[in-house]
Protein backbone atom coordinates (compact mmCIF):
# COMPACT_ATOMS: atom_id res chain seq x y z
CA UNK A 1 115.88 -14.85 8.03
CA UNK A 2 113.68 -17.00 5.27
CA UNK A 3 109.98 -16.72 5.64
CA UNK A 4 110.20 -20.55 6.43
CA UNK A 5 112.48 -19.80 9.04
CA UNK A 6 110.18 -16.51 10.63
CA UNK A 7 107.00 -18.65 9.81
CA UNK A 8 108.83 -21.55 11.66
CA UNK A 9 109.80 -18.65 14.69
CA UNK A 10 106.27 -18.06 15.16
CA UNK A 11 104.89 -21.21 16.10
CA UNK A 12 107.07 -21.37 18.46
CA UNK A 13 106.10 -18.32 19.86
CA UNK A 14 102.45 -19.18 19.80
CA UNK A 15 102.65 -22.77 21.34
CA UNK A 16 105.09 -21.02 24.07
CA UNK A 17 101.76 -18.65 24.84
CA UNK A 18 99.43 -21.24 24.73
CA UNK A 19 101.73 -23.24 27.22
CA UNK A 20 101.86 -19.83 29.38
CA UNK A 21 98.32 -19.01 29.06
CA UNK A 22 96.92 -22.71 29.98
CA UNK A 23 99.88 -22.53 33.43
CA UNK A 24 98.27 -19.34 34.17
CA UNK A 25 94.65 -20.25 33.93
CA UNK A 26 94.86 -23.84 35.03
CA UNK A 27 96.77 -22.03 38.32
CA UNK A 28 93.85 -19.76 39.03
CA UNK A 29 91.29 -22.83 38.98
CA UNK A 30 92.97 -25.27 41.36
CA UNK A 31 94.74 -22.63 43.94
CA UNK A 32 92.18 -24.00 46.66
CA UNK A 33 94.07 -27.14 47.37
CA UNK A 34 96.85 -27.21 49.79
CA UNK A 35 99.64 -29.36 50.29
CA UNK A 36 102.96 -29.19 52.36
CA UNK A 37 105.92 -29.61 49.70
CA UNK A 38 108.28 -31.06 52.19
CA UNK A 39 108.36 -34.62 53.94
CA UNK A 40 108.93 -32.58 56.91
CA UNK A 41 105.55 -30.54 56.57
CA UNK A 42 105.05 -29.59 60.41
CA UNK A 43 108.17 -27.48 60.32
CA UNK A 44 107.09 -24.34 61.97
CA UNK A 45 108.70 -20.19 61.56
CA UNK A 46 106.96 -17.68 63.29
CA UNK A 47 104.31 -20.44 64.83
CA UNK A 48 103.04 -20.59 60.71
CA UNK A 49 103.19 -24.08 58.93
CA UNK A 50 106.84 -23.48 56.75
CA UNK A 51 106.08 -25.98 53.44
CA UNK A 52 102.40 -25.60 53.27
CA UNK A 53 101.57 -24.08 49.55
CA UNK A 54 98.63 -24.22 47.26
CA UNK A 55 98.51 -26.51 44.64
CA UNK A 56 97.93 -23.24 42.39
CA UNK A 57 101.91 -22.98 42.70
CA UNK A 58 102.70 -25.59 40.61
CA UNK A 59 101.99 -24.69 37.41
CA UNK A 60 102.92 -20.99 38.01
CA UNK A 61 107.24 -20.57 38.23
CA UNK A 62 106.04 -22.21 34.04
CA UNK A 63 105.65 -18.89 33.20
CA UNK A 64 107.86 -17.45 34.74
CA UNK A 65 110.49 -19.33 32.57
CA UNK A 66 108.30 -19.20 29.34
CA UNK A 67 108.35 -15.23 29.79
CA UNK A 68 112.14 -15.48 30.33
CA UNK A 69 112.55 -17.79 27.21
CA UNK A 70 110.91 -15.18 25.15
CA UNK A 71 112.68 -12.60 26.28
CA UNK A 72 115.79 -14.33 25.54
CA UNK A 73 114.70 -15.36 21.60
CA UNK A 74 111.88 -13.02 20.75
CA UNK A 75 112.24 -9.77 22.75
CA UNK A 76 110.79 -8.00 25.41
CA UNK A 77 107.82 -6.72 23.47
CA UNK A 78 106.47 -10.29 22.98
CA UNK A 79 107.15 -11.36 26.39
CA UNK A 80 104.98 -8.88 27.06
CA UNK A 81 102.19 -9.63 24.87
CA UNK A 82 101.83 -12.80 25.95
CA UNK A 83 101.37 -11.40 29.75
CA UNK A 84 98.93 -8.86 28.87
CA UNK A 85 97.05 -12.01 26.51
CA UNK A 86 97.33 -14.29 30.07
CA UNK A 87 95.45 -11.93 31.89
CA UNK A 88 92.78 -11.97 29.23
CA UNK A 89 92.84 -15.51 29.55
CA UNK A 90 92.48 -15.31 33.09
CA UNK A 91 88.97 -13.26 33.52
CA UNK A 92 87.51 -14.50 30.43
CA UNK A 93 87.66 -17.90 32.29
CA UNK A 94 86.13 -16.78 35.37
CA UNK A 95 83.64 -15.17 33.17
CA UNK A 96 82.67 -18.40 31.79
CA UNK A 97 83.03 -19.66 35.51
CA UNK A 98 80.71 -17.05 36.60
CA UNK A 99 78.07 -18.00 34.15
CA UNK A 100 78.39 -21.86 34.78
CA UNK A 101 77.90 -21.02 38.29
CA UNK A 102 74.73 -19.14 37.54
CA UNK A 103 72.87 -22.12 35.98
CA UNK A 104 71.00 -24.40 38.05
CA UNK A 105 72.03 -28.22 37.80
CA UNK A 106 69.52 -31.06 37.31
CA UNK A 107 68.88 -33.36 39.73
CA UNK A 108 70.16 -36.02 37.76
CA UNK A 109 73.74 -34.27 37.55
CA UNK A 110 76.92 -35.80 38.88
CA UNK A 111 77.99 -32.43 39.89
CA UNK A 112 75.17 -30.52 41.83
CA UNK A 113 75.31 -26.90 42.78
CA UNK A 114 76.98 -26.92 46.09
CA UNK A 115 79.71 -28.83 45.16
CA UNK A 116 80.43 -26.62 41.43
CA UNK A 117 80.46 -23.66 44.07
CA UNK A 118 82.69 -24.92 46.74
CA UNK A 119 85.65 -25.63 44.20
CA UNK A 120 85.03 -22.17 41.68
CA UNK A 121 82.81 -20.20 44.16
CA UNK A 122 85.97 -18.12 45.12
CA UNK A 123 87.72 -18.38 41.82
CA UNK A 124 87.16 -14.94 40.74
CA UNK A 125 88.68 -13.38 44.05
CA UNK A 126 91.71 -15.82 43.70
CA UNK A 127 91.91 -14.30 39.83
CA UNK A 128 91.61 -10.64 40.98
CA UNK A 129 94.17 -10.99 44.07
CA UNK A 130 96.46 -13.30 41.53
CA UNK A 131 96.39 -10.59 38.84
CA UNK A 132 96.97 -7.80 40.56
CA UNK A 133 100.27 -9.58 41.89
CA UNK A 134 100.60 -11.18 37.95
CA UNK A 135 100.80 -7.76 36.46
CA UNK A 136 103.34 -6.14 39.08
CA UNK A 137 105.23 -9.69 39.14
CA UNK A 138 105.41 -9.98 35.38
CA UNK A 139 106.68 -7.04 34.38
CA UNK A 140 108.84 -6.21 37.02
CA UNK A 141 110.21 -10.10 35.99
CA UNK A 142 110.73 -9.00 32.12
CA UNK A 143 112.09 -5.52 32.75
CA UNK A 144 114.91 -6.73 35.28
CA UNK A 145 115.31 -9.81 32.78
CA UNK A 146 116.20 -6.89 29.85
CA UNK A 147 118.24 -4.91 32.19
CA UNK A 148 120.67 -7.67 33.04
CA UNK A 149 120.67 -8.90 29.36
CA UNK A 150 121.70 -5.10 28.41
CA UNK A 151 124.25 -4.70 30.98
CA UNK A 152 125.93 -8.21 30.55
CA UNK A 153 125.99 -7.91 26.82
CA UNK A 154 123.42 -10.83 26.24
CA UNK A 155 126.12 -12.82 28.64
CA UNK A 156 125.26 -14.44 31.44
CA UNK A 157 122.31 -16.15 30.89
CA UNK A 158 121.67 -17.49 34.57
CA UNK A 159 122.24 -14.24 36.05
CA UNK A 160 118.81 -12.75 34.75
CA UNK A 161 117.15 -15.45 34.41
CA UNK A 162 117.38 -16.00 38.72
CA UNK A 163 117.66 -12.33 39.52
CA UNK A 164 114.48 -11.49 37.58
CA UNK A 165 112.85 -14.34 38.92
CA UNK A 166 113.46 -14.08 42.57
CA UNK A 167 112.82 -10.44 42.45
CA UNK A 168 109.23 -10.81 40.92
CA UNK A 169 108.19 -14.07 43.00
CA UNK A 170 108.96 -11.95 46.40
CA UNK A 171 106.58 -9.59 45.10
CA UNK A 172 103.74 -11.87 43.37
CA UNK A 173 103.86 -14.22 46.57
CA UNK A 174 103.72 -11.26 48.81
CA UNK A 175 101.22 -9.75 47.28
CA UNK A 176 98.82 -12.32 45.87
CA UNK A 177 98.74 -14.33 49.89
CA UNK A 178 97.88 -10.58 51.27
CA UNK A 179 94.85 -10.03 49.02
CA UNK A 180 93.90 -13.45 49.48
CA UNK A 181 93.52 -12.41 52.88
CA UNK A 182 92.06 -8.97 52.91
CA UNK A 183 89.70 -10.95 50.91
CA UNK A 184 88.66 -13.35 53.32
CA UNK A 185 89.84 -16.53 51.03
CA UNK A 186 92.43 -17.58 53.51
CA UNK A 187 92.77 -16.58 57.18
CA UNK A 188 95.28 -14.02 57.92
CA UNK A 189 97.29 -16.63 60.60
CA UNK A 190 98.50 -18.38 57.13
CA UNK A 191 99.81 -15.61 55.40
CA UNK A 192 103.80 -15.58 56.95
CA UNK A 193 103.80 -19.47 56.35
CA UNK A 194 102.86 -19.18 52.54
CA UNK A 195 104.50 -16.15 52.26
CA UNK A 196 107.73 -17.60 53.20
CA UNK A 197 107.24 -21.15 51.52
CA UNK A 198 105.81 -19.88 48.59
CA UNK A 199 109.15 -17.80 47.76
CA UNK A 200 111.77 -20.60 49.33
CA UNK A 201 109.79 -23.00 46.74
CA UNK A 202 109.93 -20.69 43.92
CA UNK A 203 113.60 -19.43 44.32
CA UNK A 204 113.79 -23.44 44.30
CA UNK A 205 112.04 -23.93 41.02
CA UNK A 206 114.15 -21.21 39.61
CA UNK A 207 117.52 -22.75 40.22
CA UNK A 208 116.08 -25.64 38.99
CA UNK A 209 114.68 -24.34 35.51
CA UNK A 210 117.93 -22.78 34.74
CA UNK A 211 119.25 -25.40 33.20
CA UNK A 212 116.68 -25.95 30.78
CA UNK A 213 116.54 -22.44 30.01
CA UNK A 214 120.06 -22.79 28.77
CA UNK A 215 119.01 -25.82 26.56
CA UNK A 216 116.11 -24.57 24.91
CA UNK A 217 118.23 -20.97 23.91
CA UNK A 218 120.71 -22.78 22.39
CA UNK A 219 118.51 -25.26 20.83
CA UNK A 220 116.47 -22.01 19.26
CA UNK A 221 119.92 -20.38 18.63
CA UNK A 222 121.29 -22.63 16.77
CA UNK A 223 117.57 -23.72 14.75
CA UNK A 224 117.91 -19.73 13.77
CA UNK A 225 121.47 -19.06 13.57
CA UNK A 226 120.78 -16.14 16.36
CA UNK A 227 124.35 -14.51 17.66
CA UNK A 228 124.53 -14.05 21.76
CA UNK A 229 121.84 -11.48 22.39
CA UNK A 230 120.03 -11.66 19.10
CA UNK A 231 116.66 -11.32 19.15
CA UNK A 232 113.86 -12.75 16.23
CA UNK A 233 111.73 -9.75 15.18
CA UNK A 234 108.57 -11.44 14.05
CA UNK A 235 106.99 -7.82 13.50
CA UNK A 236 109.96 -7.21 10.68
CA UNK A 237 108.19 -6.93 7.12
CA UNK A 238 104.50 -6.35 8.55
């Protein structure tokens, strides 16, 4: 590959972890909100609401496909870079949060104290219980991702990219809704209905985002000549 062609590679691989990182942080700020999904929103399973999600959710099944993408193109050692650099991300936010939240408003602000600390008051619970499920998630996501792409050959594109997905959001949903509730951030008679909607809605995302998974590999595939399975090495000649 031509330096033009690797320096080329790697701004694609940055602006694919900004997009991650931003997902991931923006998720952890607005998870508060809750919505129901379906038209049909009252639909009930095991007396919980079925379609009722946080807001939080949208952004998220982004990097889920972003981690898959660079899997595909750049390897499993950058996909993982770019997780560990999200969780960064994540508490140097609610650091900043944290400090924000420390100093006193004026009387003359639009935003006064009590309403700064009822939207971010619980933000750094939501980023602990949603990072603990992120790592586990994450990484169980890339490593089944390289497992399929090893035992298919680099075939079979859709096959990893929903197995690892629906594998990982069964455990980040399960896990992130149960911490939010050993927390005290959401009462415990929500956590089979977000449970179950939160993984029906991501399973649906993930069928969805398939198909653009398959354009954007062969759009970088053919941009860098890359053979089925090829990975870019940006670390090759540092």
């Amino acid at each position: 590959m031509t330096p033009d062609k690797r320096k080329q590679a790697y701004r694609i691989y940055i602006y694919l972890g900004a997009l991650f990182i931003t997902s991931l942080v923006v998720s952890n700020l607005i998870f508060q909100k809750f919505f129901f999904w379906y038209p049909f929103g009252d639909v009930t399973v095991f007396g919980a609401p079925l379609f009722e999600i946080s807001v939080g959710v949208l952004p998220y099944p982004i990097t889920f496909l972003i981690t898959d993408l660079i899997s595909e193109i750049f390897g499993r050692k950058k996909a993982n870079q770019v997780v560990t650099t999200g969780i960064f991300a994540s508490f140097f936010s609610m650091g900043i949060i944290l400090l924000a939240d420390i100093a006193p408003s004026i009387p003359s602000s639009p935003v006064d104290d009590s309403v700064f600390r009822s939207v971010f008051a619980l933000s750094p619970l939501a980023v602990l219980a949603s990072m603990l499920a992120y790592l586990s998630a994450q990484y169980v996501d890339i490593a089944i991702y390289h497992f399929w792409k090893r035992l298919t050959k680099g075939k079979l594109l859709w096959l990893r990219n929903n197995f690892s997905t629906f594998s990982s959001q069964i455990i980040d949903t399960t896990t992130v809704v149960g911490l939010l509730c050993i927390f005290g951030v959401i009462p415990w008679n929500m956590f089979k209905g977000l449970v179950i909607s939160g993984v029906i809605f991501k399973i649906f995302i993930a069928f969805l985002d398939t198909p653009f998974l398959y354009l954007f590999v062969y759009i970088f595939r053919k941009r860098f000549k890359l053979a089925m399975g090829e990975e870019i090495d940006l670390d090759a000649g540092n």
